[in-house]
PDB file of N, CA and C in Angstrom:
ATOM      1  N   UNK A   1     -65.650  37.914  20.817  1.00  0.00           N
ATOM      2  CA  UNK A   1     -67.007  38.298  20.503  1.00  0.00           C
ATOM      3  C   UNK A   1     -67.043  39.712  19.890  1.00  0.00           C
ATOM      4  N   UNK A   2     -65.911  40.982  20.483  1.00  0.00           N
ATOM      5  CA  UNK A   2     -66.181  41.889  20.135  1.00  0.00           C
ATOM      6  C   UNK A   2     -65.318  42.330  18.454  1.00  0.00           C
ATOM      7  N   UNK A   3     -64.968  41.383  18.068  1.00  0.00           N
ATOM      8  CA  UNK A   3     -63.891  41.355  17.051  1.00  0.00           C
ATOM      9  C   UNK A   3     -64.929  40.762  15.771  1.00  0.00           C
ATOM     10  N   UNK A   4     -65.807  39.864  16.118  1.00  0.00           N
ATOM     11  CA  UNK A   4     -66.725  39.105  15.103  1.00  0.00           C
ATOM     12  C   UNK A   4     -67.948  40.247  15.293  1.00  0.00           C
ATOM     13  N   UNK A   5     -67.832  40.597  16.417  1.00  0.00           N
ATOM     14  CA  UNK A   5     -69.635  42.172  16.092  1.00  0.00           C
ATOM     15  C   UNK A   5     -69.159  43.327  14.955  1.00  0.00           C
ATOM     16  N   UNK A   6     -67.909  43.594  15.118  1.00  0.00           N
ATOM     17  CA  UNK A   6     -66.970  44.342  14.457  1.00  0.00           C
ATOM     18  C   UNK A   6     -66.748  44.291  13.195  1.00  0.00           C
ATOM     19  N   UNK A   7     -66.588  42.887  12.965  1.00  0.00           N
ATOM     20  CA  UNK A   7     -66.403  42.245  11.249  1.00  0.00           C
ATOM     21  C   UNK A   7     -67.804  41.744  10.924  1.00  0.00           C
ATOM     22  N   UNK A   8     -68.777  41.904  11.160  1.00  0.00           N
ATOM     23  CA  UNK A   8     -70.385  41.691  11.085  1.00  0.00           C
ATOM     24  C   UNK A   8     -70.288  43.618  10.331  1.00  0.00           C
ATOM     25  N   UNK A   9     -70.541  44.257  11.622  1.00  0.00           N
ATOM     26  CA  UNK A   9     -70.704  45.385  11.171  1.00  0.00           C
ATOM     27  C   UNK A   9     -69.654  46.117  10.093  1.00  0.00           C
ATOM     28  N   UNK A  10     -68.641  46.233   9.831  1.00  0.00           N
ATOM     29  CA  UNK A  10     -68.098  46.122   9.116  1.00  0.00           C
ATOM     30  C   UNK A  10     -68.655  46.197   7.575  1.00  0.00           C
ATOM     31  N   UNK A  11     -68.732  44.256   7.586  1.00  0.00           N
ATOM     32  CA  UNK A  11     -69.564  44.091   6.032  1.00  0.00           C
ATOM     33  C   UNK A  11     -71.167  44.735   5.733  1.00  0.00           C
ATOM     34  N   UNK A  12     -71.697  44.591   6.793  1.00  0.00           N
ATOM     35  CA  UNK A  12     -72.895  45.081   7.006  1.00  0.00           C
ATOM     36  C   UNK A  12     -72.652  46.811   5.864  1.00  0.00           C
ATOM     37  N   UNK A  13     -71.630  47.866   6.735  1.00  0.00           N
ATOM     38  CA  UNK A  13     -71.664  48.869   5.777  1.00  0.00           C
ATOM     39  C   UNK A  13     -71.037  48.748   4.630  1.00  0.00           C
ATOM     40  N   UNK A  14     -69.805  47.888   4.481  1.00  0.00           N
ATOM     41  CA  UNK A  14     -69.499  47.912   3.053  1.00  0.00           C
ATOM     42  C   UNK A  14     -70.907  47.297   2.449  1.00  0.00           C
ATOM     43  N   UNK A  15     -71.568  46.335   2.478  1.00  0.00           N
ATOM     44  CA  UNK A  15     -72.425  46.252   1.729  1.00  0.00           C
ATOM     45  C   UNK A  15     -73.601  47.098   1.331  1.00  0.00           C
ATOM     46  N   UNK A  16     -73.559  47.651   2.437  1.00  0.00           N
ATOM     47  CA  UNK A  16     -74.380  49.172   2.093  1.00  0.00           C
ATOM     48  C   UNK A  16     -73.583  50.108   1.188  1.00  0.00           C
ATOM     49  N   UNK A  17     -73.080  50.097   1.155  1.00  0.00           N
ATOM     50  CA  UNK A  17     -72.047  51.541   0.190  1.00  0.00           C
ATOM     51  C   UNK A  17     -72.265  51.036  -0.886  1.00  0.00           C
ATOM     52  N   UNK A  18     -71.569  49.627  -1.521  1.00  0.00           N
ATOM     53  CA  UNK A  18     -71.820  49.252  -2.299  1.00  0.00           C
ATOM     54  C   UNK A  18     -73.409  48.898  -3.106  1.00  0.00           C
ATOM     55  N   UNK A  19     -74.400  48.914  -2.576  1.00  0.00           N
ATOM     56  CA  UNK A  19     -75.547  48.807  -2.844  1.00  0.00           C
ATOM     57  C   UNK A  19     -76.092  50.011  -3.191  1.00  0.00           C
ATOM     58  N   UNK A  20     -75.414  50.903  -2.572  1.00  0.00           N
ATOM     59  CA  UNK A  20     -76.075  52.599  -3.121  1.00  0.00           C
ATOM     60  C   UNK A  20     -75.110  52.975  -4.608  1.00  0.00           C
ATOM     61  N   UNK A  21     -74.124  52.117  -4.389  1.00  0.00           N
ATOM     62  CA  UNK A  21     -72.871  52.799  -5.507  1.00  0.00           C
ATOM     63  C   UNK A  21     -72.654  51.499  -6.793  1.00  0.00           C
ATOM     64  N   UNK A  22     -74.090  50.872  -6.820  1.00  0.00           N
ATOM     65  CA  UNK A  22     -74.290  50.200  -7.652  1.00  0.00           C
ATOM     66  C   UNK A  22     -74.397  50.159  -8.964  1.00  0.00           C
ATOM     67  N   UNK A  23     -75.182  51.416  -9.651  1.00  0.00           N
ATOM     68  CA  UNK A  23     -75.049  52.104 -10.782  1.00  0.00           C
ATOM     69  C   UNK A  23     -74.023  52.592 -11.341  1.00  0.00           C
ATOM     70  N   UNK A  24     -73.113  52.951 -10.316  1.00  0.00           N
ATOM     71  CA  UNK A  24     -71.441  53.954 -10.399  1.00  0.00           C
ATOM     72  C   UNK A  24     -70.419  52.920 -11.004  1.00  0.00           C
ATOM     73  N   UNK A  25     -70.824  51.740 -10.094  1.00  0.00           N
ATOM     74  CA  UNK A  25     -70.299  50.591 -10.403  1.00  0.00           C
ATOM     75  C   UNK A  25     -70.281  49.908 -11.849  1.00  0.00           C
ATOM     76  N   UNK A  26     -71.622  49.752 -12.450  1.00  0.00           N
ATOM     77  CA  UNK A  26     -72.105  49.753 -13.405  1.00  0.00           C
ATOM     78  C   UNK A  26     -71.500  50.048 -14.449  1.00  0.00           C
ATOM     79  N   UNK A  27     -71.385  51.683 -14.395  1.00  0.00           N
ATOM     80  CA  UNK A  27     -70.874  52.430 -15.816  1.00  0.00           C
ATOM     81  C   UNK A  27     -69.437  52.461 -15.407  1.00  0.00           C
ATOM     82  N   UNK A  28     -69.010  52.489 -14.611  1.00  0.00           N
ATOM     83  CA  UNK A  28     -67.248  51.789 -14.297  1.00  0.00           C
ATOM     84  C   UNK A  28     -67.274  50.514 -14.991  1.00  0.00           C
ATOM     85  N   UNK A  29     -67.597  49.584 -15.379  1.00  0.00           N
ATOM     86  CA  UNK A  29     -67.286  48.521 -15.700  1.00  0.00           C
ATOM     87  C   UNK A  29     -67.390  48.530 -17.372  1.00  0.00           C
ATOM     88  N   UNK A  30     -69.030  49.333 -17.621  1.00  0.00           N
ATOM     89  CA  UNK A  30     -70.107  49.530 -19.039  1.00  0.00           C
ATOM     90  C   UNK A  30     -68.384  49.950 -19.758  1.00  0.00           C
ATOM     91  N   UNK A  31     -67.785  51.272 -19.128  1.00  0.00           N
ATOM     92  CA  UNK A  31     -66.597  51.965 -19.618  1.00  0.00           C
ATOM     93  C   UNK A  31     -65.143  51.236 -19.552  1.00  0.00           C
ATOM     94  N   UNK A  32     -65.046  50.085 -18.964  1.00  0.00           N
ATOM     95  CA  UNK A  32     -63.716  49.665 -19.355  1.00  0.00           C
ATOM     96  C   UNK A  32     -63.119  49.244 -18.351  1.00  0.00           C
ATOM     97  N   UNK A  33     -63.346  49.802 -17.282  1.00  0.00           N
ATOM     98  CA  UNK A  33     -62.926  49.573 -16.172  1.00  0.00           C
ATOM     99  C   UNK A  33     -63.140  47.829 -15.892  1.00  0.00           C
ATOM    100  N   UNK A  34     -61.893  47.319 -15.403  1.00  0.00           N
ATOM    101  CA  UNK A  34     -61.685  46.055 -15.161  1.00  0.00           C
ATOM    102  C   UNK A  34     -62.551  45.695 -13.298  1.00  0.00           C
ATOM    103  N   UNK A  35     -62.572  44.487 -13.145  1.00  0.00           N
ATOM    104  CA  UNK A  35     -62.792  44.080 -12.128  1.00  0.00           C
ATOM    105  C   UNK A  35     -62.032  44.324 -10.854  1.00  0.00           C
ATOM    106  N   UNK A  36     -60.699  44.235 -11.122  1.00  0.00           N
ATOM    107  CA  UNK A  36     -59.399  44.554  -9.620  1.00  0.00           C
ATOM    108  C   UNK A  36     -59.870  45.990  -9.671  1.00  0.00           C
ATOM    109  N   UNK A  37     -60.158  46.925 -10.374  1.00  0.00           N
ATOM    110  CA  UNK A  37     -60.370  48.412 -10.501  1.00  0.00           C
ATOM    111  C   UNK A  37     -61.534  48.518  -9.302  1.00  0.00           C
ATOM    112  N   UNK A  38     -62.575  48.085  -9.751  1.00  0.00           N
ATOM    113  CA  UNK A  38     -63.952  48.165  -9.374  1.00  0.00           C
ATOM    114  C   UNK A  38     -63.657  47.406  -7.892  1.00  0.00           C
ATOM    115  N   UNK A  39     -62.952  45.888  -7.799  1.00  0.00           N
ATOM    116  CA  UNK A  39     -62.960  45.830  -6.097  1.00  0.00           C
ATOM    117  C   UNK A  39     -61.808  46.741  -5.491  1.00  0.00           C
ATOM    118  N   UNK A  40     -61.020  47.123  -5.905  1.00  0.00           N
ATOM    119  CA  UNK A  40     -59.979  48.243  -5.371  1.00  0.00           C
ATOM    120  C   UNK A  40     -60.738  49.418  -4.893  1.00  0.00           C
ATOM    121  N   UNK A  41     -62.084  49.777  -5.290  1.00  0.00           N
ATOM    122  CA  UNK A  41     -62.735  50.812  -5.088  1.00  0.00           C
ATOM    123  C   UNK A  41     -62.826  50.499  -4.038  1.00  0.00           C
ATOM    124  N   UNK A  42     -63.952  49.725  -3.866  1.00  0.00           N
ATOM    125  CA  UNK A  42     -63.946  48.823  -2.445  1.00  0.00           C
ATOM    126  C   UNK A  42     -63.715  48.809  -1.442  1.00  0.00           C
ATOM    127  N   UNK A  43     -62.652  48.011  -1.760  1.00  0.00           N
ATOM    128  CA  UNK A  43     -61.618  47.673  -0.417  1.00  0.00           C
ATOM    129  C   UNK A  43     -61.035  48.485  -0.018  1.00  0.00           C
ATOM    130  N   UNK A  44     -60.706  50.114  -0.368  1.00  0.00           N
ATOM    131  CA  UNK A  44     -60.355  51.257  -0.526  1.00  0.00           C
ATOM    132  C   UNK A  44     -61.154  51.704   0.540  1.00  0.00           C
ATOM    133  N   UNK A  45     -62.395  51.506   0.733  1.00  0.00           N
ATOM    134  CA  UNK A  45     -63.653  52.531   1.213  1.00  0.00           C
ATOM    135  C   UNK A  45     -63.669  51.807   2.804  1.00  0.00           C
ATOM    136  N   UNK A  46     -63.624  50.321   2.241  1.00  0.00           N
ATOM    137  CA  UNK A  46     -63.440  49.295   3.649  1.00  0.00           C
ATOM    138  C   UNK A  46     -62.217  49.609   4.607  1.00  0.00           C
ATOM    139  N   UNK A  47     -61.447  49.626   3.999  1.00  0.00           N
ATOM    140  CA  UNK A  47     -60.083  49.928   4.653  1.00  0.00           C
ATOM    141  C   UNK A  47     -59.927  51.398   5.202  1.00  0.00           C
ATOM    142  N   UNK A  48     -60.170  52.164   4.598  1.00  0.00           N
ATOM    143  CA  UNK A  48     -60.436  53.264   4.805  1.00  0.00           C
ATOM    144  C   UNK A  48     -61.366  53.165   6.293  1.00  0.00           C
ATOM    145  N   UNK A  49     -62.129  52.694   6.278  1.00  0.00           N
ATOM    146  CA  UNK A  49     -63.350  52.596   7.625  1.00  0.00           C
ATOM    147  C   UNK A  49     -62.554  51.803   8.652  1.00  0.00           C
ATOM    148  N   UNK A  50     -62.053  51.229   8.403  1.00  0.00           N
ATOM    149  CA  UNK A  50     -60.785  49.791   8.918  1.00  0.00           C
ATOM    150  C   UNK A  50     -59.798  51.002   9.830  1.00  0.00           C
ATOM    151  N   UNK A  51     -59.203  52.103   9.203  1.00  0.00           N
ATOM    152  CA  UNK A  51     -58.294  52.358   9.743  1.00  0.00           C
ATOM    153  C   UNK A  51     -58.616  53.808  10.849  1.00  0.00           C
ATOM    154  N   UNK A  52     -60.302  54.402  10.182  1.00  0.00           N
ATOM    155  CA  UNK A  52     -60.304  55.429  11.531  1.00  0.00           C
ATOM    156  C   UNK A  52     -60.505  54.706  13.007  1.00  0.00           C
ATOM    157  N   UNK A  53     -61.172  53.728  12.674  1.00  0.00           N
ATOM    158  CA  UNK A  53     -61.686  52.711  13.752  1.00  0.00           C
ATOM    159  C   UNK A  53     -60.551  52.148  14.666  1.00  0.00           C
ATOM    160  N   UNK A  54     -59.797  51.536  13.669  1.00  0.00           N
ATOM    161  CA  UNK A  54     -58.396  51.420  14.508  1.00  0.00           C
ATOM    162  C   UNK A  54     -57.959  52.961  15.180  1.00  0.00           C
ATOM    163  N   UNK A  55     -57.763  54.084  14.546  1.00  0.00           N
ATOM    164  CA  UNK A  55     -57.124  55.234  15.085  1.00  0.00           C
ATOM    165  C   UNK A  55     -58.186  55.791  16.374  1.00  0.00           C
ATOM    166  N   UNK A  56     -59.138  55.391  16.233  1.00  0.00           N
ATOM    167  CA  UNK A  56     -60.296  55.850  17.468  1.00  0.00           C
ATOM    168  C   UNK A  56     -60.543  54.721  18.430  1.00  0.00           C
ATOM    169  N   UNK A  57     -60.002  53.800  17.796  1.00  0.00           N
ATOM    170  CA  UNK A  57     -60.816  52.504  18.957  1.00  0.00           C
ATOM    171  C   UNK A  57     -59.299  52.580  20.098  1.00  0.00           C
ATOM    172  N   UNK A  58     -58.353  52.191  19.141  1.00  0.00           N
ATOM    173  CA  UNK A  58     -56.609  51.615  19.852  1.00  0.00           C
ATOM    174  C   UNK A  58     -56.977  53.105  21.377  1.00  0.00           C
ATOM    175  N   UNK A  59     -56.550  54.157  20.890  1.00  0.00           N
ATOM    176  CA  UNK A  59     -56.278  55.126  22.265  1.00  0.00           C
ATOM    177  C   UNK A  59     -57.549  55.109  23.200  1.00  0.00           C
ATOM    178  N   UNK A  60     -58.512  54.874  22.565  1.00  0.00           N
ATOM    179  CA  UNK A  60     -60.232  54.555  23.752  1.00  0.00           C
ATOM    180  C   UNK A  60     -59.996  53.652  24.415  1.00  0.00           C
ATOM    181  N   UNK A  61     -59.074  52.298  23.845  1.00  0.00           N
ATOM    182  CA  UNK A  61     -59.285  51.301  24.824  1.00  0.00           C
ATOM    183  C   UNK A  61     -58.398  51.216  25.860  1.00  0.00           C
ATOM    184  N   UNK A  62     -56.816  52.049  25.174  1.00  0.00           N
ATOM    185  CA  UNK A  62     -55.932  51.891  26.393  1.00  0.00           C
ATOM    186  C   UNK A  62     -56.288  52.960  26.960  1.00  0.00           C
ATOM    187  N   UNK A  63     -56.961  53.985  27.154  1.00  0.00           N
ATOM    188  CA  UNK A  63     -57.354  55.150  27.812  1.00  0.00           C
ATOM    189  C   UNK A  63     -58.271  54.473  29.226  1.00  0.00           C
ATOM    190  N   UNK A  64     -59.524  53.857  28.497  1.00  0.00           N
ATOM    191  CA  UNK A  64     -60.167  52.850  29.078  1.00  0.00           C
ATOM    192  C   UNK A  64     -60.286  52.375  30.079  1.00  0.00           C
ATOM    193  N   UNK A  65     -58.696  51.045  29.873  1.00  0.00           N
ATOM    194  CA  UNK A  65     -57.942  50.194  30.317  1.00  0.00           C
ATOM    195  C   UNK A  65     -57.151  50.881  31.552  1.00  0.00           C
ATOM    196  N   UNK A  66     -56.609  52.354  30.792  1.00  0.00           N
ATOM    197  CA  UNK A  66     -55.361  52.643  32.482  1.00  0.00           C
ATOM    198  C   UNK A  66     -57.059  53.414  33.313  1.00  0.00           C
ATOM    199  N   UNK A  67     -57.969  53.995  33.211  1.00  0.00           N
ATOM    200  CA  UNK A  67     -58.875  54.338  33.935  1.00  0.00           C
ATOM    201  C   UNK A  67     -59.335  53.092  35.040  1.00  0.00           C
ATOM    202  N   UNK A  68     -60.141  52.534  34.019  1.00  0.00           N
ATOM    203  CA  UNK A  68     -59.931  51.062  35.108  1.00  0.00           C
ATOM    204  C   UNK A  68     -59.172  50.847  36.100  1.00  0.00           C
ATOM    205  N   UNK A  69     -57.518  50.370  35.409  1.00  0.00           N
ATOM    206  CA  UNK A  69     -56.911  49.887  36.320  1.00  0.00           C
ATOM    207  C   UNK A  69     -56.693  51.045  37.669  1.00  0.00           C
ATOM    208  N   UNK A  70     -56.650  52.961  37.560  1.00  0.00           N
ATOM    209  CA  UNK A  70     -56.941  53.424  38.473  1.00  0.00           C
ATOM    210  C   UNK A  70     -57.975  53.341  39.064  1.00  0.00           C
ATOM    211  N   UNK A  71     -58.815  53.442  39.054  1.00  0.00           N
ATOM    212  CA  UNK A  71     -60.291  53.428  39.218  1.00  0.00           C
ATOM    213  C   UNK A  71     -59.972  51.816  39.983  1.00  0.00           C
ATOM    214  N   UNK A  72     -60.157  50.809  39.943  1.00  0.00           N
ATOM    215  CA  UNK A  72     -60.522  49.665  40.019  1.00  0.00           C
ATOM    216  C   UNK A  72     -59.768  48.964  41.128  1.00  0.00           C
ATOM    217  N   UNK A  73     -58.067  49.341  40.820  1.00  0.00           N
ATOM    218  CA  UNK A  73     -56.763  48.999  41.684  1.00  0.00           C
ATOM    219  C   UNK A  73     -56.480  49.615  42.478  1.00  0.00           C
ATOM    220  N   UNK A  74     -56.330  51.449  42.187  1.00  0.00           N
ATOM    221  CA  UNK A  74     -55.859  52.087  43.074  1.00  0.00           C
ATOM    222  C   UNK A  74     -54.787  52.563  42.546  1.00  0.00           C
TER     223      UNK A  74
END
C-alpha cells in the first residue's frame, strides 16, 4: 500500500513540474531538441526525486525499525 501511495505521489509531482515547465518544453522542441532529449529532462527530475527519497526514507525506516524493535522487545 505504501509503495503504490508513493508511486501515486510521485507522478502526481512529476506531473506538476511538467505542467509548469510546459512552455520550456515547448521552445526545447520549437528549437530542435528531439523527444528522448525532452523525456530525459524528465526522468532526470523524477529520478532525481526517486533518489533523495530513497537516501531519506532507507535510514528513517531502519532507524524506525531498530527503535521499535527496542522499544517494543526489549
Amino acid at each position: 500500500m505504501a509503495l503504490i501511495l508513493a508511486c501515486v505521489g510521485l507522478y502526481g509531482v512529476t506531473t506538476y513540474a511538467v505542467a509548469r515547465r510546459t512552455s520550456e518544453i515547448g521552445i526545447r522542441m520549437a528549437l530542435g531538441g528531439d523527444r528522448l532529449q525532452v523525456l530525459g529532462l524528465v526522468l532526470r527530475g523524477a529520478l532525481w526525486q526517486l533518489g533523495v527519497g530513497l537516501a531519506i526514507g532507507i535510514p528513517a525506516a531502519l532507524a524506525g525499525g531498530r527503535c521499535w524493535r527496542i522499544g517494543f522487545m526489549g
